[in-house]
PDB file of N, CA and C in Angstrom:
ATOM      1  N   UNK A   1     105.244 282.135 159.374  1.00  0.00           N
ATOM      2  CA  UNK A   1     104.304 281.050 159.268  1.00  0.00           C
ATOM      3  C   UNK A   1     103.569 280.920 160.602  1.00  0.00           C
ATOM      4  N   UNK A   2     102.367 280.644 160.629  1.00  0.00           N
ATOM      5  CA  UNK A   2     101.414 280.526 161.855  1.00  0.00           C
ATOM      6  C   UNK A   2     100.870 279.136 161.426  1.00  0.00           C
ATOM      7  N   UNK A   3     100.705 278.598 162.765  1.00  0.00           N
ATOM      8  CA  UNK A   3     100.104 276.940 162.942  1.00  0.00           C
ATOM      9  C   UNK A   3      99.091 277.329 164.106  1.00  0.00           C
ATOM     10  N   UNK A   4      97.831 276.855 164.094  1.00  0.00           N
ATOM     11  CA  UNK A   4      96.443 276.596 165.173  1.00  0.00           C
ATOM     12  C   UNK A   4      96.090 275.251 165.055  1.00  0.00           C
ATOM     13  N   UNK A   5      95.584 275.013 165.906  1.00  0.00           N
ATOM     14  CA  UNK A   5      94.557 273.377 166.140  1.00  0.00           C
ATOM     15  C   UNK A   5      93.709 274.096 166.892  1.00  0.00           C
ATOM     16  N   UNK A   6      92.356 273.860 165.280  1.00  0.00           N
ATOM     17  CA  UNK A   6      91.313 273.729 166.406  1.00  0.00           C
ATOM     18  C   UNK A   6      90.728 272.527 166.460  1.00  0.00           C
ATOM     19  N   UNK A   7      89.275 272.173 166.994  1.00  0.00           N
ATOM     20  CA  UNK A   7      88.471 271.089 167.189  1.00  0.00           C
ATOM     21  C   UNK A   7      89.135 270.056 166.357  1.00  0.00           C
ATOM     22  N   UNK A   8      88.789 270.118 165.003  1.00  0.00           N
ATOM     23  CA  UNK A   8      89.224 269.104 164.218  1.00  0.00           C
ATOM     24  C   UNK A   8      89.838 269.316 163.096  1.00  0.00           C
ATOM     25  N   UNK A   9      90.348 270.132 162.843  1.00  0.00           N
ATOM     26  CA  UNK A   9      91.665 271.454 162.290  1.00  0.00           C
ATOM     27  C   UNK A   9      92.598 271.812 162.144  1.00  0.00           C
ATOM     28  N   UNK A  10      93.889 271.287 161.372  1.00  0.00           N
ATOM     29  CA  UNK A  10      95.102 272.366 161.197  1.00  0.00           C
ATOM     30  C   UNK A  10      94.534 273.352 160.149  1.00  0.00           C
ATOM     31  N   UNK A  11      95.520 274.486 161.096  1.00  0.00           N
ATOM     32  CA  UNK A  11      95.500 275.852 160.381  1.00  0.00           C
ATOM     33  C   UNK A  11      96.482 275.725 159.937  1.00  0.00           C
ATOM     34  N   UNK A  12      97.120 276.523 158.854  1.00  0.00           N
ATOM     35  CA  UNK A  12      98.319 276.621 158.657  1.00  0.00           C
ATOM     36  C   UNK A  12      97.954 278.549 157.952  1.00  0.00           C
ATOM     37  N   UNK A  13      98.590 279.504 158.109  1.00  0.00           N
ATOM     38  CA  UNK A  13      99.243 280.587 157.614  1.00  0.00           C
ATOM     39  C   UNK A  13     100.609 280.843 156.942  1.00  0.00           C
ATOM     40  N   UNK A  14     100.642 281.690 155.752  1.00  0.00           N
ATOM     41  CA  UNK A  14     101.886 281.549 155.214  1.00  0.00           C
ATOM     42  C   UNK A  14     101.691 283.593 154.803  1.00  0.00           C
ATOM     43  N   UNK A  15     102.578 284.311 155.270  1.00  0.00           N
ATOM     44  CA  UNK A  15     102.102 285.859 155.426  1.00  0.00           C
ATOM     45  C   UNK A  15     103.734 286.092 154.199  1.00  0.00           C
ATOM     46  N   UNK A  16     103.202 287.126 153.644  1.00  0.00           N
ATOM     47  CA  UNK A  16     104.784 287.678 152.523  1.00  0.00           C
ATOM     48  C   UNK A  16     103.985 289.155 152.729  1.00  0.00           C
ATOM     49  N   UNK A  17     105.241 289.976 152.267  1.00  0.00           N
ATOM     50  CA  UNK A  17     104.928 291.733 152.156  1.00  0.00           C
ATOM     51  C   UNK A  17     105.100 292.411 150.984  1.00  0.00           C
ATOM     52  N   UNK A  18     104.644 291.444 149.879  1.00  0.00           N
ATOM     53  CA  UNK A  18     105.148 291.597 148.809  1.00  0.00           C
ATOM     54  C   UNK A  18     103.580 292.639 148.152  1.00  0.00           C
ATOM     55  N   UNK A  19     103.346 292.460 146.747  1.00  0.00           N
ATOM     56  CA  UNK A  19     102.650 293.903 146.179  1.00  0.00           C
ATOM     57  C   UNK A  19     100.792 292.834 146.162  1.00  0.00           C
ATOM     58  N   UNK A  20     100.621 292.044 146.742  1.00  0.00           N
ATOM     59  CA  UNK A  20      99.089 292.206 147.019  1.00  0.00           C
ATOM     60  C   UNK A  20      98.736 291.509 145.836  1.00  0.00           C
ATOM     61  N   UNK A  21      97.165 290.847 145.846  1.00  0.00           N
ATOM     62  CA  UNK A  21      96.646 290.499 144.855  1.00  0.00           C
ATOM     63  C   UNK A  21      95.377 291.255 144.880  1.00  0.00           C
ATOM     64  N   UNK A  22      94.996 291.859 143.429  1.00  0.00           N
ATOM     65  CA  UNK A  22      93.632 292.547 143.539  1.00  0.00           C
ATOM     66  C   UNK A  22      92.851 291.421 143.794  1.00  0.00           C
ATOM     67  N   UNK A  23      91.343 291.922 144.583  1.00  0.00           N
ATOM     68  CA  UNK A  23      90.323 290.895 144.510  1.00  0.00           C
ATOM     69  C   UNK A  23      89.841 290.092 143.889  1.00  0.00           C
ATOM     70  N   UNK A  24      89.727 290.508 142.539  1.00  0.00           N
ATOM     71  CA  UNK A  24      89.082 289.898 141.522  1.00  0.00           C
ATOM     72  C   UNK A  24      89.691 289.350 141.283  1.00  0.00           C
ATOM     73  N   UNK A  25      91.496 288.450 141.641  1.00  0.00           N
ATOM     74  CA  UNK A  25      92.032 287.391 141.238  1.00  0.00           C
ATOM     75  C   UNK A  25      92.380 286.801 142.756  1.00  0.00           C
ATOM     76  N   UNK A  26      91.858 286.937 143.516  1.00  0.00           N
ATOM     77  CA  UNK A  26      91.823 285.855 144.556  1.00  0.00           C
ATOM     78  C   UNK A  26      91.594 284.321 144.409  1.00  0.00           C
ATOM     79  N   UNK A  27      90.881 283.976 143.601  1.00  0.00           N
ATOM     80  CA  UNK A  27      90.696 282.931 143.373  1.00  0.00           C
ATOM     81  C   UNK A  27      91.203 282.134 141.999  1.00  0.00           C
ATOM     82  N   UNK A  28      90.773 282.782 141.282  1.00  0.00           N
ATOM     83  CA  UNK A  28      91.724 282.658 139.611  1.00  0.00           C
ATOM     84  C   UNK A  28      93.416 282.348 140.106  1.00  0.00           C
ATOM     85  N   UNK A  29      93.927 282.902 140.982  1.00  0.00           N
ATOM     86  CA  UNK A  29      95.526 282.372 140.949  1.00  0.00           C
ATOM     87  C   UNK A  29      95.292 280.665 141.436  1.00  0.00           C
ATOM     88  N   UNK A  30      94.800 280.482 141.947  1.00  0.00           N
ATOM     89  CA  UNK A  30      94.513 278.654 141.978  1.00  0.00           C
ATOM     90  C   UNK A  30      94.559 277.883 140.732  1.00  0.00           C
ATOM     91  N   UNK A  31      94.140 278.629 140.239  1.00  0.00           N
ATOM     92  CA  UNK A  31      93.944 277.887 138.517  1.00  0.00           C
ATOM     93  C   UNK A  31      95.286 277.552 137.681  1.00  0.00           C
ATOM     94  N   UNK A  32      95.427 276.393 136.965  1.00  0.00           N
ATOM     95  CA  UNK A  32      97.078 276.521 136.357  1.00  0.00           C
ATOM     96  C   UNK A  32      96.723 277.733 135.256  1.00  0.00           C
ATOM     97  N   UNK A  33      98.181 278.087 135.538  1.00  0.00           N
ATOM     98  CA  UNK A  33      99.160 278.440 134.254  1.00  0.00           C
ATOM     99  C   UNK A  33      98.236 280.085 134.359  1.00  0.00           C
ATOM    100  N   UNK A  34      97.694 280.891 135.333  1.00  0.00           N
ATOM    101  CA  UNK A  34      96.795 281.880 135.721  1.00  0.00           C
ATOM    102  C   UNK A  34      97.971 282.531 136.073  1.00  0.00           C
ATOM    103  N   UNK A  35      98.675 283.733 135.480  1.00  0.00           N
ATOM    104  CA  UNK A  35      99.680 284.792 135.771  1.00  0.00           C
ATOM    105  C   UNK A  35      99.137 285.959 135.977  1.00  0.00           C
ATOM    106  N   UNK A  36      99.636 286.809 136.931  1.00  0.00           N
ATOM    107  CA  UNK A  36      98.702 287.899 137.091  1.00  0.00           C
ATOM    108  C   UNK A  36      99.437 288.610 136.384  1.00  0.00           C
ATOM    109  N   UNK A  37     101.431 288.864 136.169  1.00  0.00           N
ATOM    110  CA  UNK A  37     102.468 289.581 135.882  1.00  0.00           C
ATOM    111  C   UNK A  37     102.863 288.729 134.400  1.00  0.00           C
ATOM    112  N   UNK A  38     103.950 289.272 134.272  1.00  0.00           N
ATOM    113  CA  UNK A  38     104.808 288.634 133.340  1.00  0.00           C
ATOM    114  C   UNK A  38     105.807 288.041 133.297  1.00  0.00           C
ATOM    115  N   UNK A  39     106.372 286.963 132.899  1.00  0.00           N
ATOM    116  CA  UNK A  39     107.254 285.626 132.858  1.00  0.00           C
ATOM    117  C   UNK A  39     108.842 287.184 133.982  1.00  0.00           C
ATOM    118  N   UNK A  40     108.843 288.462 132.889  1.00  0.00           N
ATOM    119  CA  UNK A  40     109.994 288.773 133.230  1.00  0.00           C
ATOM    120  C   UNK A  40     109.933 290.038 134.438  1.00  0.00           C
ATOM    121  N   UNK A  41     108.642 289.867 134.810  1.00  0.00           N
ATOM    122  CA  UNK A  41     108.555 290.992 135.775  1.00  0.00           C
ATOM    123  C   UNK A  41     108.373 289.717 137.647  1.00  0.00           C
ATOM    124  N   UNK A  42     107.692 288.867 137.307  1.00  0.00           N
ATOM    125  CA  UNK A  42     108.065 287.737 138.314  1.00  0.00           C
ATOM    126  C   UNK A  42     108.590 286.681 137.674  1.00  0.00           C
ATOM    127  N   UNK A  43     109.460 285.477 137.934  1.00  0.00           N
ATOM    128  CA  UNK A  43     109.758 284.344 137.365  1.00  0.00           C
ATOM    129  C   UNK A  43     108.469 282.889 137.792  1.00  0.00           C
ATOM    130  N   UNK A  44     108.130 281.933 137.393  1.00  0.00           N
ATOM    131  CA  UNK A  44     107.086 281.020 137.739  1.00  0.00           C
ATOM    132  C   UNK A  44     106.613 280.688 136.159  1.00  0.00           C
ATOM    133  N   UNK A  45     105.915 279.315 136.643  1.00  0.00           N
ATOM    134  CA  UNK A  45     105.308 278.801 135.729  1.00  0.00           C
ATOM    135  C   UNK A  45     104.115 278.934 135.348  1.00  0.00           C
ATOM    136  N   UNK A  46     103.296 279.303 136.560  1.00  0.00           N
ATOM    137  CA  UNK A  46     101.972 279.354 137.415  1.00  0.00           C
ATOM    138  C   UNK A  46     101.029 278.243 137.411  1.00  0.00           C
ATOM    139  N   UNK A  47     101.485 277.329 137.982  1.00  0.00           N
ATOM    140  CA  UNK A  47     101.853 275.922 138.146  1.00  0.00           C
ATOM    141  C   UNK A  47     101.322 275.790 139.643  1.00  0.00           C
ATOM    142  N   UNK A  48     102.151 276.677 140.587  1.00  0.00           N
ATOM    143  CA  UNK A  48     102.610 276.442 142.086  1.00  0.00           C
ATOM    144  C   UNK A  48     101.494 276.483 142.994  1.00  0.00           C
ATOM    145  N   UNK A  49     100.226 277.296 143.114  1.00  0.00           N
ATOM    146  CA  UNK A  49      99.230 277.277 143.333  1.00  0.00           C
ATOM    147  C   UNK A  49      98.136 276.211 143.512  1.00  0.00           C
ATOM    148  N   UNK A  50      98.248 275.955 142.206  1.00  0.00           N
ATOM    149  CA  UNK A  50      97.214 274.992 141.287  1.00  0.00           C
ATOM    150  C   UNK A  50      97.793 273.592 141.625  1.00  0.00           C
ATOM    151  N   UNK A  51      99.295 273.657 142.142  1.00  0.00           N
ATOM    152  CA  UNK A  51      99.228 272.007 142.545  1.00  0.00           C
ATOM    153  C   UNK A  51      98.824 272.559 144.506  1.00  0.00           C
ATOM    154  N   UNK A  52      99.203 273.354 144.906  1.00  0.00           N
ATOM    155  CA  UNK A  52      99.057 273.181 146.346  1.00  0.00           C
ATOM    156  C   UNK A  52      97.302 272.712 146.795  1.00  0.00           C
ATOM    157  N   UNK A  53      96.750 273.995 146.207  1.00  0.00           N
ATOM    158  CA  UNK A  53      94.830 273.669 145.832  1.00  0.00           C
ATOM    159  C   UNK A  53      94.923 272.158 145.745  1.00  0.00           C
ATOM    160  N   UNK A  54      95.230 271.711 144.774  1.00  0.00           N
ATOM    161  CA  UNK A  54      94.833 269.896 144.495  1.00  0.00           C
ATOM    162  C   UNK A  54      95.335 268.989 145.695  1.00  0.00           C
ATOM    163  N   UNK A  55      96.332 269.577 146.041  1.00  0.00           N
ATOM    164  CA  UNK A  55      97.131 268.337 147.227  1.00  0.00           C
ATOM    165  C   UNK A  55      95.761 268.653 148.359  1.00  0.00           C
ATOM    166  N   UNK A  56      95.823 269.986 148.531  1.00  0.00           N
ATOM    167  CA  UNK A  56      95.329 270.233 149.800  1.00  0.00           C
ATOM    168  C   UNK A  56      93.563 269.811 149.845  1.00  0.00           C
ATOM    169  N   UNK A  57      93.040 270.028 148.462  1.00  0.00           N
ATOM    170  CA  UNK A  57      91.691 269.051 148.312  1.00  0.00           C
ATOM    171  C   UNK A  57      91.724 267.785 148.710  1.00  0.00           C
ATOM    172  N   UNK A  58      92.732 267.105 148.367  1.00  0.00           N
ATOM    173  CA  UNK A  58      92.500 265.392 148.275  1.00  0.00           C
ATOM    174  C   UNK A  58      93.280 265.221 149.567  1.00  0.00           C
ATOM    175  N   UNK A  59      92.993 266.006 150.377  1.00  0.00           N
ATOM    176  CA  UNK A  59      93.454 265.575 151.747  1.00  0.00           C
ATOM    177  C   UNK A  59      92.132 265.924 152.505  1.00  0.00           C
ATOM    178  N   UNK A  60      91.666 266.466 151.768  1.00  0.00           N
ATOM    179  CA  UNK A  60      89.526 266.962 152.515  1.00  0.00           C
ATOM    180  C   UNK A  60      90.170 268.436 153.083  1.00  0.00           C
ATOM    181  N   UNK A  61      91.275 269.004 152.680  1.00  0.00           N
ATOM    182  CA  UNK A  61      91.141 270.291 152.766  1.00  0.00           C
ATOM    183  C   UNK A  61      90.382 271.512 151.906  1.00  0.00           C
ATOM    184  N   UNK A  62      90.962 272.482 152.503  1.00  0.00           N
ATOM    185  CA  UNK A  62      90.818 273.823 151.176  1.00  0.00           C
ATOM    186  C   UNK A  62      92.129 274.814 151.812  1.00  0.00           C
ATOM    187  N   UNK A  63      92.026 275.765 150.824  1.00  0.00           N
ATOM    188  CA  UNK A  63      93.089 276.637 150.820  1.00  0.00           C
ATOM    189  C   UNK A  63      92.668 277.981 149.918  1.00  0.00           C
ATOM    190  N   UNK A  64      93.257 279.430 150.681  1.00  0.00           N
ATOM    191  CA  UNK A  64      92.516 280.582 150.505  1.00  0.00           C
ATOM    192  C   UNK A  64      93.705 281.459 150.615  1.00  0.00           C
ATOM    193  N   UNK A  65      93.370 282.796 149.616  1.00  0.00           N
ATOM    194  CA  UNK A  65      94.103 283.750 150.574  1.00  0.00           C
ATOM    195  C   UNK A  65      93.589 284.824 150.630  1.00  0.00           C
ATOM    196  N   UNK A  66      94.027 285.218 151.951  1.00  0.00           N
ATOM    197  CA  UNK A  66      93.808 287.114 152.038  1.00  0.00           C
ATOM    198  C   UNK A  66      94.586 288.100 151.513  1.00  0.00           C
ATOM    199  N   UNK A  67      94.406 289.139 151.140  1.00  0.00           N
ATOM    200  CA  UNK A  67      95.335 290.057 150.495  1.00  0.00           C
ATOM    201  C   UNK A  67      94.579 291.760 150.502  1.00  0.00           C
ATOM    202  N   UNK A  68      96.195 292.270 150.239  1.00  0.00           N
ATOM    203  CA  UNK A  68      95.668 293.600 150.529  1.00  0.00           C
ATOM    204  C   UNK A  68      96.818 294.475 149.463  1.00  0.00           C
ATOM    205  N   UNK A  69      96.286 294.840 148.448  1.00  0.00           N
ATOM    206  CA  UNK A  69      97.131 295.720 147.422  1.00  0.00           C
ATOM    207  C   UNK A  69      98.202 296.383 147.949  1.00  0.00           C
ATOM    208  N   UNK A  70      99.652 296.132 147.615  1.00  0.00           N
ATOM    209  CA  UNK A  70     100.264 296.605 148.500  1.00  0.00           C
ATOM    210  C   UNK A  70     101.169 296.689 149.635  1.00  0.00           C
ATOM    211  N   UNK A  71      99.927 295.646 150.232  1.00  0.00           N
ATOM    212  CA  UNK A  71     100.846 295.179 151.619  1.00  0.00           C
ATOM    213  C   UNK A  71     100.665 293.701 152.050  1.00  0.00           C
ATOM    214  N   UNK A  72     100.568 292.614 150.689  1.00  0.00           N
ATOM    215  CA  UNK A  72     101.187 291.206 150.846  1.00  0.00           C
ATOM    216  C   UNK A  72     100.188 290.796 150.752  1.00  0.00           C
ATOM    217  N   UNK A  73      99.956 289.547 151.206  1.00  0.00           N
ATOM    218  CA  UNK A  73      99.176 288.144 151.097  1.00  0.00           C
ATOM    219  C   UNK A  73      99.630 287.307 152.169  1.00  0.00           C
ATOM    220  N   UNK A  74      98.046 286.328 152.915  1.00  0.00           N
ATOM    221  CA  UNK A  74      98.821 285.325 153.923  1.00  0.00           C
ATOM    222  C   UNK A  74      97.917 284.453 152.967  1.00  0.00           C
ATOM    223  N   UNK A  75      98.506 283.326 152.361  1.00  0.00           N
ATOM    224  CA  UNK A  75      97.934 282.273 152.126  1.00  0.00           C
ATOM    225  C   UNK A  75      97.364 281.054 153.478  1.00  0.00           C
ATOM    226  N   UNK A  76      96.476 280.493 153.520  1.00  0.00           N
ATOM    227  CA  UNK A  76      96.151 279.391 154.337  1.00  0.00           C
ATOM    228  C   UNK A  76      95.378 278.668 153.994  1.00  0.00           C
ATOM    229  N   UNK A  77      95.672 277.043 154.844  1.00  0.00           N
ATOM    230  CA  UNK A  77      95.679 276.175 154.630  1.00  0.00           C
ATOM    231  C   UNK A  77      94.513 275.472 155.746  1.00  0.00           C
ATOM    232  N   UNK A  78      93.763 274.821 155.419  1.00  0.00           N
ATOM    233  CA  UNK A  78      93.177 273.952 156.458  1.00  0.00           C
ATOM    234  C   UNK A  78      92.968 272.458 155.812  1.00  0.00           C
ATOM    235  N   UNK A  79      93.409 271.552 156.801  1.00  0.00           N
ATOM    236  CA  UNK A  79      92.976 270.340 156.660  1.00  0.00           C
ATOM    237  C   UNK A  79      92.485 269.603 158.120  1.00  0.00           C
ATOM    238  N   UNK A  80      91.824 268.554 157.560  1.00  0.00           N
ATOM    239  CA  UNK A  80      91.023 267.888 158.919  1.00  0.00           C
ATOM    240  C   UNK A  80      92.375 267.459 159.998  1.00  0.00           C
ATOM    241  N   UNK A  81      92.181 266.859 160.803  1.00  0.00           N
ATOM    242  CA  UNK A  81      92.927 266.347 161.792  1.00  0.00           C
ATOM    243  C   UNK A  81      92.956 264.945 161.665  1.00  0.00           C
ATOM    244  N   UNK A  82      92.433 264.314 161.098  1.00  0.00           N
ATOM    245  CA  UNK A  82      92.294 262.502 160.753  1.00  0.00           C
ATOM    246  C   UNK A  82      91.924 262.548 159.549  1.00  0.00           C
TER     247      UNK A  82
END
């Protein structure tokens, strides 16, 4: 996990080494109940996302991730400082 402050900014980073998300669902995993796998190849509701997105909106944030087929995902987080 990685934490920054900038100007008026928490960062937050969250890095795994797990198998990557293709591009074209970078954003679609935010969405409920949006599975990329299957109930028995990962376990989830696909739920977990889609509430973090909402918390982290109604705090005047956003939330993103990077990814690379393969070799993981860092999810992050920004919200204001006040």
């Amino acid at each position: 996990m990685t934490y920054q402050v900038e100007a008026d900014q928490h960062l937050f980073g969250v890095a795994d080494n797990g198998i990557g998300i293709p591009a074209e669902y970078l954003e679609k995993i935010f969405n409920v109940f949006q599975r990329l796998h299957t109930i028995e190849e990962y376990p989830g509701t696909g739920i977990g996302l889609a509430v973090v997105k909402k918390s982290v909106e109604l705090l005047g944030g956003r939330v993103w991730v990077e990814s690379t087929e393969g070799s993981g995902s860092t999810f992050r987080i920004q919200i204001p400082k006040e």
